[in-house]
Every structure is written in structure tokens, then in C-alpha cells.
N, C-alpha and C. Protein backbone atom coordinates (compact mmCIF):
# COMPACT_ATOMS: atom_id res chain seq x y z
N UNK A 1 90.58 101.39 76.23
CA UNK A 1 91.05 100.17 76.88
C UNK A 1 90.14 99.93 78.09
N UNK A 2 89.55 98.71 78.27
CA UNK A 2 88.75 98.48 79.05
C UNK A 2 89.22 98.15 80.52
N UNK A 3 88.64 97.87 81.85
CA UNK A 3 89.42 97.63 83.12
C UNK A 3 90.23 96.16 83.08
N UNK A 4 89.77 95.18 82.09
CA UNK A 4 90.32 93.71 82.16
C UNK A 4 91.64 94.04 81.23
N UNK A 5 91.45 94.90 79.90
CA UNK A 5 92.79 95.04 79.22
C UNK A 5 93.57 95.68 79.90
N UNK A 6 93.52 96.71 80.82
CA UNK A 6 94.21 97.37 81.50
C UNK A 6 95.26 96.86 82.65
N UNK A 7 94.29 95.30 83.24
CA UNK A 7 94.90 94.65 84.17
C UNK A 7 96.06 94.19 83.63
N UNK A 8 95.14 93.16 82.18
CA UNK A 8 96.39 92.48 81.32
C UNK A 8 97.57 93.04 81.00
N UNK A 9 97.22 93.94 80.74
CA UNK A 9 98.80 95.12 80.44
C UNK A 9 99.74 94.85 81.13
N UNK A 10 98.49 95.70 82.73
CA UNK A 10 100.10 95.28 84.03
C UNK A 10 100.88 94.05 84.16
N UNK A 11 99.71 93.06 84.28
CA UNK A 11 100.69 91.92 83.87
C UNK A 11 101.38 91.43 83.05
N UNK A 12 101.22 92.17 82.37
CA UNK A 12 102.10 91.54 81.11
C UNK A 12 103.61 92.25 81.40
N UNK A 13 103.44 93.69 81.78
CA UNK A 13 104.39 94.39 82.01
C UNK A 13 105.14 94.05 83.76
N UNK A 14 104.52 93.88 84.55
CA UNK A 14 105.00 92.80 85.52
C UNK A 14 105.83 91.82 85.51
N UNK A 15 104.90 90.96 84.24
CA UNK A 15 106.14 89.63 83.91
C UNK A 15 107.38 89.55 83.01
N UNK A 16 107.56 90.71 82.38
CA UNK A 16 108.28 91.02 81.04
C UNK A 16 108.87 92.15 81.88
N UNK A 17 109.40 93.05 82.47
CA UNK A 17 109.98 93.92 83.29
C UNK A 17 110.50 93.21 84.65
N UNK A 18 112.22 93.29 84.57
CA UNK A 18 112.15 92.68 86.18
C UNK A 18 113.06 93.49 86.81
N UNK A 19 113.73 94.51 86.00
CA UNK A 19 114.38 95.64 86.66
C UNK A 19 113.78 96.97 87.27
N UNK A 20 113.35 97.51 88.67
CA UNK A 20 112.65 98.51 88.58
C UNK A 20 113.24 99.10 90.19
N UNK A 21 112.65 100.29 90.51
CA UNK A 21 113.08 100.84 91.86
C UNK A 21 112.42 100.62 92.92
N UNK A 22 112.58 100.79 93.84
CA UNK A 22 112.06 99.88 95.19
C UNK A 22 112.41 101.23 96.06
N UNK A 23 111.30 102.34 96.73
CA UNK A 23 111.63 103.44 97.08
C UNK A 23 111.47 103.11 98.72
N UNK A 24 112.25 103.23 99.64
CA UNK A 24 111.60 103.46 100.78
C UNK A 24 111.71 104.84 102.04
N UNK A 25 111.12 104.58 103.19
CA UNK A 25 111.28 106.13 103.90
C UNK A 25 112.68 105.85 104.48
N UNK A 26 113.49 106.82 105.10
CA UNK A 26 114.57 106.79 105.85
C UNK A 26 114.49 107.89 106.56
N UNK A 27 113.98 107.56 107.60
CA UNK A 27 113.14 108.94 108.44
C UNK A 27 112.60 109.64 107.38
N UNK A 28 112.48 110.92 107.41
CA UNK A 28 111.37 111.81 106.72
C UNK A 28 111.91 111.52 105.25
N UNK A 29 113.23 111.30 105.02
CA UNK A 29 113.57 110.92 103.76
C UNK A 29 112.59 110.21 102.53
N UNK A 30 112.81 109.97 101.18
CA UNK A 30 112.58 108.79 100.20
C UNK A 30 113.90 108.67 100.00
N UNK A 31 114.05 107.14 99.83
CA UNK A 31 115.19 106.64 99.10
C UNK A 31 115.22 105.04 98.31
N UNK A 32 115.71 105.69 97.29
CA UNK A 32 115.35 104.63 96.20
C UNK A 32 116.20 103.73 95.62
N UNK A 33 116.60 102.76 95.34
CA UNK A 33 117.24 101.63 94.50
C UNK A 33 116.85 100.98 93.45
N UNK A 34 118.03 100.73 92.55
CA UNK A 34 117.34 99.58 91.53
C UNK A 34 116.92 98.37 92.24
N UNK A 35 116.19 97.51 91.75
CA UNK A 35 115.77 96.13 92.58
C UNK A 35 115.41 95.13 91.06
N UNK A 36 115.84 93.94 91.30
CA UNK A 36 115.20 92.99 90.49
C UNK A 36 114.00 92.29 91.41
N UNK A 37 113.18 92.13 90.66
CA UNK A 37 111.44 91.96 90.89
C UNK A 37 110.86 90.79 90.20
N UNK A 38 110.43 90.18 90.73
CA UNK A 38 109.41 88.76 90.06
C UNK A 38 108.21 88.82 90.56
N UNK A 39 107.06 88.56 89.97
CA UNK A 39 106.10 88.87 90.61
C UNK A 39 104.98 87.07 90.31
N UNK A 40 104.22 87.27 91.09
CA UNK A 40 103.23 86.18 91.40
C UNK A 40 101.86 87.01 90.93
N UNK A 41 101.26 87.25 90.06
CA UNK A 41 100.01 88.08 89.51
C UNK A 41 100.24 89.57 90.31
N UNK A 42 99.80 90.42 90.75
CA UNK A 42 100.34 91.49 91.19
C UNK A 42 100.81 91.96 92.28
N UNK A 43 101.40 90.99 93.01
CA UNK A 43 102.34 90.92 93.88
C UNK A 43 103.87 91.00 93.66
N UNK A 44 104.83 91.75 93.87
CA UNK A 44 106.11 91.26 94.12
C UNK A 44 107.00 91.10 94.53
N UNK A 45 107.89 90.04 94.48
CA UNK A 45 109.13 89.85 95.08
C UNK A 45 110.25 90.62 94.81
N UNK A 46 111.12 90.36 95.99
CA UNK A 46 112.48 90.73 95.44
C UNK A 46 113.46 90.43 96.76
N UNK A 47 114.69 89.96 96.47
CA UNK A 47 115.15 89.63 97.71
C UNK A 47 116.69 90.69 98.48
N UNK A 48 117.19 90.16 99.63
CA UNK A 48 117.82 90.80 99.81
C UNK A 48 118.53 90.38 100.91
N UNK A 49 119.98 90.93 101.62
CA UNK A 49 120.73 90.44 102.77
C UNK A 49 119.83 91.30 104.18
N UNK A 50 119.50 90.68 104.84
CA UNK A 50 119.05 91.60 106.12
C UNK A 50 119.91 92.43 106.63
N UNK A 51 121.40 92.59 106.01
CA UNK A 51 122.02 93.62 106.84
C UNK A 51 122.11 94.90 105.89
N UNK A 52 120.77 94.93 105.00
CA UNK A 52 121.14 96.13 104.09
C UNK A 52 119.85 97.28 104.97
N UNK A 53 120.17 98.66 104.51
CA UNK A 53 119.53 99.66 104.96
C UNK A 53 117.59 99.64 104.78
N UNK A 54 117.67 98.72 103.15
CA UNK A 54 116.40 99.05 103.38
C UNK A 54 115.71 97.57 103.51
N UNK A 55 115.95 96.73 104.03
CA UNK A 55 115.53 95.98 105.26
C UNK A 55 115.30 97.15 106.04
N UNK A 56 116.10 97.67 107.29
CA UNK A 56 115.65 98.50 108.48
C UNK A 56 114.70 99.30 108.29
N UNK A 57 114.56 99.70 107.00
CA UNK A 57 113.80 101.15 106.39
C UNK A 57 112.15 100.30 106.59
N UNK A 58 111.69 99.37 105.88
CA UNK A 58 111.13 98.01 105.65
C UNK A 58 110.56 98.22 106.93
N UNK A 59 111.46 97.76 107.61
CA UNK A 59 110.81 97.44 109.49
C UNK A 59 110.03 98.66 110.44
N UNK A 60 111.04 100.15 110.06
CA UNK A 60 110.24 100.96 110.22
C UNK A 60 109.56 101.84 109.58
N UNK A 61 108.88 101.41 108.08
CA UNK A 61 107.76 101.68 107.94
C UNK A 61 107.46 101.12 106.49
N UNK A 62 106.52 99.91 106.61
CA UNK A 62 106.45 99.31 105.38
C UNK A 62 105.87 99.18 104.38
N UNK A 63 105.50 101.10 104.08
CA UNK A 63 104.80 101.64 103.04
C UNK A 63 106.12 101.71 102.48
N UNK A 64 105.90 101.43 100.89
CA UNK A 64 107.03 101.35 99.64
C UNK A 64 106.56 101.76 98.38
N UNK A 65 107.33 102.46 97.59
CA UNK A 65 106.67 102.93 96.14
C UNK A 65 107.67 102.03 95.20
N UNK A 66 106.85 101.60 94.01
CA UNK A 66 107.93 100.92 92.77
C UNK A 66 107.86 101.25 91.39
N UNK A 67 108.14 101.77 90.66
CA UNK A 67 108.75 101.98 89.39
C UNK A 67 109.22 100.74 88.37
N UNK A 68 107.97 100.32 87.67
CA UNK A 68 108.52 99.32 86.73
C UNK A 68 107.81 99.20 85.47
N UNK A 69 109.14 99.19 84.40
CA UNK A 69 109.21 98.84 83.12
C UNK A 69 109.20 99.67 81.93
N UNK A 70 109.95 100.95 82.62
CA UNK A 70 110.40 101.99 81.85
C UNK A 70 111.98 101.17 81.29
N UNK A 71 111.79 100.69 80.05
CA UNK A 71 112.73 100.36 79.96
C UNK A 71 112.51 99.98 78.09
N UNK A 72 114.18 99.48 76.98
CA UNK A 72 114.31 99.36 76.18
C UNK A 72 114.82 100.57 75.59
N UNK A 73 115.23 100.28 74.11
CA UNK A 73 115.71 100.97 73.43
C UNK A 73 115.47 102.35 73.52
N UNK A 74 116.14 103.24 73.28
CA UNK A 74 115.37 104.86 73.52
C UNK A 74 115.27 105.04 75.17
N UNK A 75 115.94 104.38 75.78
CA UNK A 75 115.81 104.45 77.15
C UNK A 75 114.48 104.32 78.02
N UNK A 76 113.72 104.07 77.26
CA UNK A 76 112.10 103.61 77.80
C UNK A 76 111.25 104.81 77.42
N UNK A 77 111.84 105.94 76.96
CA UNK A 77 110.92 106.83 76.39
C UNK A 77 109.63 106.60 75.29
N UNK A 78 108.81 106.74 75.60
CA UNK A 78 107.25 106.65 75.53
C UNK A 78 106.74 104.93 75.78
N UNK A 79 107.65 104.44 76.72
CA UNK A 79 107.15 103.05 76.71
C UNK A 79 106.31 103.00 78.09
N UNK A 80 105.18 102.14 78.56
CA UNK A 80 104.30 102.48 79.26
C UNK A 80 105.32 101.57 80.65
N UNK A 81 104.90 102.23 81.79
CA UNK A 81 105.21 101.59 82.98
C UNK A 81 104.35 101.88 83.76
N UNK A 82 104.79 100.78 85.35
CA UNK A 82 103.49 100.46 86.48
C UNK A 82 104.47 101.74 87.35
N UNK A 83 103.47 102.35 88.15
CA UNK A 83 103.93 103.11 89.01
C UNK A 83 102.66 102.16 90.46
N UNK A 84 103.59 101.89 91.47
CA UNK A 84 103.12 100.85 92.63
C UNK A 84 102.70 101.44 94.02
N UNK A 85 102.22 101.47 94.93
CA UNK A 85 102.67 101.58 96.35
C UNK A 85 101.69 100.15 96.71
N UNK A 86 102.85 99.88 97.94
CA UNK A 86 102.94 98.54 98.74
C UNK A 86 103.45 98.34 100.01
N UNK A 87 102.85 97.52 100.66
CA UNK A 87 103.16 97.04 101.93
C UNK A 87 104.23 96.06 101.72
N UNK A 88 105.40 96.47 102.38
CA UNK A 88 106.48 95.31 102.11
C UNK A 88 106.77 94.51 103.56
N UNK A 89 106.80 93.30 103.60
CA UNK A 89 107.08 92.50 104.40
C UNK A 89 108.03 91.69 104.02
N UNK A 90 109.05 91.55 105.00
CA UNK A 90 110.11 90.55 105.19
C UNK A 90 109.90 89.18 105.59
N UNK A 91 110.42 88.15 104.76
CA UNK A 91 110.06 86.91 105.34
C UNK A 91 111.55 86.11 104.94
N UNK A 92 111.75 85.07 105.48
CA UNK A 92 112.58 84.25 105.91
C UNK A 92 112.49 82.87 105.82
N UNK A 93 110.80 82.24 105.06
CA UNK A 93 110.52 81.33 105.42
C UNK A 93 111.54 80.16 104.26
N UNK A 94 112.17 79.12 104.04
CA UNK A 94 113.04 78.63 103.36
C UNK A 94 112.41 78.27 101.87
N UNK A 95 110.62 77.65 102.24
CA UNK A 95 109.97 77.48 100.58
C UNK A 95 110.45 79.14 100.08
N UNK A 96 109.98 79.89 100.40
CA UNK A 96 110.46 81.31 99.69
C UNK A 96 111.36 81.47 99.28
N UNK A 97 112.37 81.36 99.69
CA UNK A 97 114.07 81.27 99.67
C UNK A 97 114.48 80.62 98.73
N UNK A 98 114.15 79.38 98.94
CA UNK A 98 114.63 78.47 97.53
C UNK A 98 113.83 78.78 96.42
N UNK A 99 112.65 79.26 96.64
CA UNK A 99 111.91 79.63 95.23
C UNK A 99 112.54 80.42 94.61
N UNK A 100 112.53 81.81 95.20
CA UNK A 100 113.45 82.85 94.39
C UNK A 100 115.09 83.34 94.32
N UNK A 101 115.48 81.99 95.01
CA UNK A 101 117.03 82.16 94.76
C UNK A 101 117.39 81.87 92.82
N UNK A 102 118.36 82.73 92.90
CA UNK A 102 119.12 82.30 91.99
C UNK A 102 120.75 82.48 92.34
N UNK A 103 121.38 81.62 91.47
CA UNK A 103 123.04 81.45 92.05
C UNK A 103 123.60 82.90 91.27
N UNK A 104 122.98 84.12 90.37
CA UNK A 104 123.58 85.14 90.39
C UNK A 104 123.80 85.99 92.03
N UNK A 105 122.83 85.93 92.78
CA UNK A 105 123.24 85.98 94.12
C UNK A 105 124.09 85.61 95.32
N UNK A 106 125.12 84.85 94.55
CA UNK A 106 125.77 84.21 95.23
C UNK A 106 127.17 85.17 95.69
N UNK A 107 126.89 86.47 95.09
CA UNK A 107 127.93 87.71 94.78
C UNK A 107 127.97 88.05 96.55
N UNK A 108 126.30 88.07 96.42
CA UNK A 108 125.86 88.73 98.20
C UNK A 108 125.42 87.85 98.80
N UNK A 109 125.29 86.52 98.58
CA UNK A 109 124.52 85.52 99.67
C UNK A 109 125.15 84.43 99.22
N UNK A 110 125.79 83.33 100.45
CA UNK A 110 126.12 81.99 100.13
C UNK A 110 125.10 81.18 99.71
N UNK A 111 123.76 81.23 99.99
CA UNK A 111 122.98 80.66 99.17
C UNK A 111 121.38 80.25 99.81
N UNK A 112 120.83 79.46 99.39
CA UNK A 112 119.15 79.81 99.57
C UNK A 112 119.23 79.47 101.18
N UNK A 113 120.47 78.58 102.33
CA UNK A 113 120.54 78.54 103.46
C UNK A 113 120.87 79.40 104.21
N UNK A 114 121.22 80.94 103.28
CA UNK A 114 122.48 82.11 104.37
C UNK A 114 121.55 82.57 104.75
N UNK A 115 121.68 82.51 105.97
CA UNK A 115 120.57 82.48 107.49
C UNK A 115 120.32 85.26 107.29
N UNK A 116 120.97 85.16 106.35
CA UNK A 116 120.79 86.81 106.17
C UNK A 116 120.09 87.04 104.73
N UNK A 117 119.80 85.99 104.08
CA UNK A 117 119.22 85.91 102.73
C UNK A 117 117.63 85.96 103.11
N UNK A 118 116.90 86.86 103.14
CA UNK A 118 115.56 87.18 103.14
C UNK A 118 114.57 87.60 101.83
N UNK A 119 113.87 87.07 101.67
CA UNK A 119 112.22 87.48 100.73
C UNK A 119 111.73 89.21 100.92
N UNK A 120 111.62 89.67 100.46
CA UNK A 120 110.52 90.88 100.47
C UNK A 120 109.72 90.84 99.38
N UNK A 121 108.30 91.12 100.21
CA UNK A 121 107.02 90.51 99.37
C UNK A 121 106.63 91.90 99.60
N UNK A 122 105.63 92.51 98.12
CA UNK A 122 105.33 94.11 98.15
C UNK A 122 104.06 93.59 97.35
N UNK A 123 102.68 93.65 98.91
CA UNK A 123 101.42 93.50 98.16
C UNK A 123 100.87 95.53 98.03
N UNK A 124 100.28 94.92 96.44
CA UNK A 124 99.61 96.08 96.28
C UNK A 124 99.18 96.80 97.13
N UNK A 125 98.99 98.20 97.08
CA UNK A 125 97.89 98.64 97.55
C UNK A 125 97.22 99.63 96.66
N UNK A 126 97.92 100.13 95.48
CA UNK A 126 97.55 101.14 94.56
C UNK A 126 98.44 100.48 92.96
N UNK A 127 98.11 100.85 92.30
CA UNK A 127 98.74 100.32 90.83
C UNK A 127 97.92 101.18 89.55
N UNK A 128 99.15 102.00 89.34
CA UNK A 128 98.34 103.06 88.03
C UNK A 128 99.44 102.64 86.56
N UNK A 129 99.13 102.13 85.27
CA UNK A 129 99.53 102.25 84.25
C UNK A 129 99.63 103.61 83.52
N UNK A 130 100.91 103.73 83.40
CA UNK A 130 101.05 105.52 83.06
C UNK A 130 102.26 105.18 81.57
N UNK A 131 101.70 105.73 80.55
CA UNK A 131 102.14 106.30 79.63
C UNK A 131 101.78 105.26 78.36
N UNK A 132 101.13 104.65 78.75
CA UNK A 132 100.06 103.65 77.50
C UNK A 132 99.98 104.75 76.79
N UNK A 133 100.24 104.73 75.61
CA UNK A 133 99.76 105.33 74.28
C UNK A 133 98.23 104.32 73.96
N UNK A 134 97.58 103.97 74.46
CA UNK A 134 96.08 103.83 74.79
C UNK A 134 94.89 104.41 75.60
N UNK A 135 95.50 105.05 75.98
CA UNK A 135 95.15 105.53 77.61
C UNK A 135 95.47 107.58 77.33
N UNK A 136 94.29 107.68 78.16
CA UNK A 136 94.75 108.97 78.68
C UNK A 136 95.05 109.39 79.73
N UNK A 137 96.75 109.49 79.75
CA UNK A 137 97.28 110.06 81.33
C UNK A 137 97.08 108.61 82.29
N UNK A 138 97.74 108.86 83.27
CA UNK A 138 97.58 107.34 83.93
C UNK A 138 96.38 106.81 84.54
N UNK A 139 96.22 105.54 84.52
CA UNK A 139 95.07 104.72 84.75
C UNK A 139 95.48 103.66 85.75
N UNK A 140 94.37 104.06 86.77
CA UNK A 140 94.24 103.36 88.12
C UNK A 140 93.85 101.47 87.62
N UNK A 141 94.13 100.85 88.30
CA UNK A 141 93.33 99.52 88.20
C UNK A 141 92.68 99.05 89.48
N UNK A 142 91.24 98.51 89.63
CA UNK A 142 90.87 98.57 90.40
C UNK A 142 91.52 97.26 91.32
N UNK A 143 91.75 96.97 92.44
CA UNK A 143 92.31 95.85 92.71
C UNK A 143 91.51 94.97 93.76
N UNK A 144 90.55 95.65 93.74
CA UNK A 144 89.04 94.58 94.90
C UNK A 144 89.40 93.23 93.66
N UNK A 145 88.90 92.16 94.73
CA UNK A 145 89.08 90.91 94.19
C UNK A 145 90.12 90.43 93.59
N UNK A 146 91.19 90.82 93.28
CA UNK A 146 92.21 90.15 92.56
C UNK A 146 93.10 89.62 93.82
């Protein structure tokens, strides 16, 4: 598999995967959650109430690891997934908000105006495809220029 099929993969598995974990520090701790994820080419989203823990976690220190697209029948066993680390930033700005609202959120947020309804954006900084039955062992993608 060449470095352009390799990209394609991720994305493909990016856009077709939107359930995955969202790890962050809690003092010396890791701690991890499920998160739903949308992504913009290899960037992604995911949102959240600012009064949750890992918002604070976020603020003090916004190195993050993600886990996505171990998933399907057989419990995702031998199916390939992105293993991530990312800079996560919090934003607030309202185009964001209304972009990635959806009214299943309406469980935890009155809606794309609840002044605690925030964006977290997780740009790359590393991205390895691991368990391609194409591939041997996981494969880095290079991410200059993208």
C-alpha cells in the first residue's frame, strides 16, 4: 500500500467511523471516554458541555490520544483502526456550534445557543493505521502538507 492509499484509508475510516475514545491527562493520570467524532479531512471534531472534566483536562494540557474505528461485527476484531495524538482546542465560536449541533444533544445541551455547548477541534499531530490486513504492523502517515 502506497503513502496516498494509506492516507485514503484514514479517510475513509475517519468518515465511516464516528464512535471512538478521546483520552486525556488528569494530572499524571490517562483518562479516556467514548466520544462521537466528525471530522473535516484529518482533523476532528467533537463536542461537549464546558462543565465536563475533560474540558478542564483540555485546558490543562491539550495533548490528546484517539482511538477510531475498531468497530462492527466480531467486535472490530481484525478490522483496521486510526490510532491519533492531537492538540485539542476549545472553541465557542457559534458558525461551529451550529455546524456540528445535532438535536440528539439536546439530552445535554438546550441547543446550538447554550452559552456551555462548546466545539473541540483535535488537529493532528501523529496518525498511524494499525491492523490493515495490507500493511505490516502499523503505518505512520506522513502529514507535512495536508
Amino acid at each position: 500500500m502506497n503513502d496516498q492509499a494509506v492516507k485514503e484509508e484514514v479517510l475513509r475510516i475517519l468518515s465511516e467511523h464516528r464512535v471512538g475514545t478521546l483520552s486525556t491527562m488528569k494530572g499524571d493520570q490517562p483518562f479516556s471516554r467514548y466520544m462521537i467524532f466528525r471530522n473535516e479531512e484529518f482533523t476532528l471534531y467533537t463536542v461537549s458541555s464546558k462543565a465536563t472534566e475533560k474540558v478542564q483536562d483540555i485546558l490543562n494540557n491539550h495533548k490528546v490520544h484517539i482511538l477510531l474505528g475498531f468497530e462492527g461485527a466480531g467486535g472490530g476484531y481484525g478490522k483496521p483502526y486510526i490510532d491519533m495524538t492531537a492538540v485539542a482546542t476549545i472553541h465557542d465560536e457559534q458558525e461551529l456550534k451550529e455546524r456540528f449541533w445535532h438535536d440528539n444533544f439536546r439530552k445535554y445541551l438546550e441547543g446550538p445557543e447554550d452559552p456551555n455547548y462548546i466545539v473541540i477541534r483535535c488537529e493532528p499531530q501523529s496518525i498511524r493505521l494499525i491492523n490493515h490486513p495490507d500493511l505490516d504492523g502499523p503505518t505512520p502517515i506522513n502529514l507535512t502538507g495536508v
